[in-house]
Protein backbone atom coordinates (compact mmCIF):
# COMPACT_ATOMS: atom_id res chain seq x y z
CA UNK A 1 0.00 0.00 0.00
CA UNK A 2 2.53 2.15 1.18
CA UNK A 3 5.25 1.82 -2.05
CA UNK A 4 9.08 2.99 -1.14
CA UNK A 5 7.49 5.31 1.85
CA UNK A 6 9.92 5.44 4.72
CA UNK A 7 8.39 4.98 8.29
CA UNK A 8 7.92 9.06 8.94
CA UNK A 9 6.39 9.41 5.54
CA UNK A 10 3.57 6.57 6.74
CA UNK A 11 3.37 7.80 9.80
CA UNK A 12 2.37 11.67 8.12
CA UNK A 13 0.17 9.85 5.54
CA UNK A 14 -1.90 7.88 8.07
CA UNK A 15 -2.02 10.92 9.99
CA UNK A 16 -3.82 13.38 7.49
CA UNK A 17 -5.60 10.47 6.37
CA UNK A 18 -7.52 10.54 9.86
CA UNK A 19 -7.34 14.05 10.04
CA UNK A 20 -9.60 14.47 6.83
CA UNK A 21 -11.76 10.91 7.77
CA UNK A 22 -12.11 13.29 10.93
CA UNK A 23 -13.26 16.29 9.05
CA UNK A 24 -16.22 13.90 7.14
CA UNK A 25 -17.37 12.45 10.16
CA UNK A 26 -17.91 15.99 11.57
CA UNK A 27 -19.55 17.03 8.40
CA UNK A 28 -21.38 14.07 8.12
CA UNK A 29 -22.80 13.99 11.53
CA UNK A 30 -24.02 18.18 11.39
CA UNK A 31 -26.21 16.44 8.22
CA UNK A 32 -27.96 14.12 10.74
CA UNK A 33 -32.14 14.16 10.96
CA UNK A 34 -34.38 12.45 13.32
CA UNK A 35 -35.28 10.33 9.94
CA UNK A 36 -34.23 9.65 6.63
CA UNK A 37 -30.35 9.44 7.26
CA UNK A 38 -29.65 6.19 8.42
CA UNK A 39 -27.19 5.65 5.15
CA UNK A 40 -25.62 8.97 6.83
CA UNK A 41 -25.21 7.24 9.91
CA UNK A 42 -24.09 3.93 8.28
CA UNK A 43 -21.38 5.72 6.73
CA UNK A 44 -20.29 8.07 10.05
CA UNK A 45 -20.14 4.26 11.66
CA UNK A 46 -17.78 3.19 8.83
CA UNK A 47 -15.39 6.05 8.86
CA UNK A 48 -15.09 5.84 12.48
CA UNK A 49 -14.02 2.69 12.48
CA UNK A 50 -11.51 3.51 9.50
CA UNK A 51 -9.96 6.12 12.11
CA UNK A 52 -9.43 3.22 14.22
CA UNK A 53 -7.90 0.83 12.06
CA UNK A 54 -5.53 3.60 10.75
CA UNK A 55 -4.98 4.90 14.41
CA UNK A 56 -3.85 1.26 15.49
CA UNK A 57 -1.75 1.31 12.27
CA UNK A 58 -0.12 4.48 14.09
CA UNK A 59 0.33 2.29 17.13
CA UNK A 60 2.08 -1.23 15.56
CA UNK A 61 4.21 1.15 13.23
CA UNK A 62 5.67 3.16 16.74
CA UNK A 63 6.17 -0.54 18.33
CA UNK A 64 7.90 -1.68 15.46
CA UNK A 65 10.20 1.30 15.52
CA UNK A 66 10.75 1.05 19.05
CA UNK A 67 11.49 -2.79 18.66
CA UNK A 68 13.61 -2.15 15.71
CA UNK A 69 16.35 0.63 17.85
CA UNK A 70 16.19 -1.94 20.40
CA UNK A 71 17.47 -4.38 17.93
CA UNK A 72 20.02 -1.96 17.02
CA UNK A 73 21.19 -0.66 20.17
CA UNK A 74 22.29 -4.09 21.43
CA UNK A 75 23.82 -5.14 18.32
């Protein structure tokens, strides 16, 4: 997915990549009505749970890092 991207350049790309999921979700949810937007919600409900996928993403990626100078330091 990520091509010849160095760590910092995933870590930026997942990062805007919530930012703007973040923006739609806010947009999406001011759009809200007591009826009628249910395929609103449905898709609020999807993009939040993209956020977490890409924020866990974020997580594994600093462990692996972390892991990786480990590796280093005692070699």
């Amino acid at each position: 997915m990520f091509g010849n991207l160095d760590t910092q350049e995933k870590i930026i790309y997942n990062i805007d990549k919530i930012e703007c999921l973040y923006d739609e979700v806010e947009l999406l949810k001011s759009r809200v009505k007591e009826h009628g937007t249910g395929t609103l919600i449905t898709a609020i409900g999807v993009m939040e749970h993209r956020i977490q996928e890409l924020k866990q993403e974020l997580r594994d990626m600093e462990k692996q890092h972390i892991w990786q100078s480990l590796k280093n330091e005692r070699s």
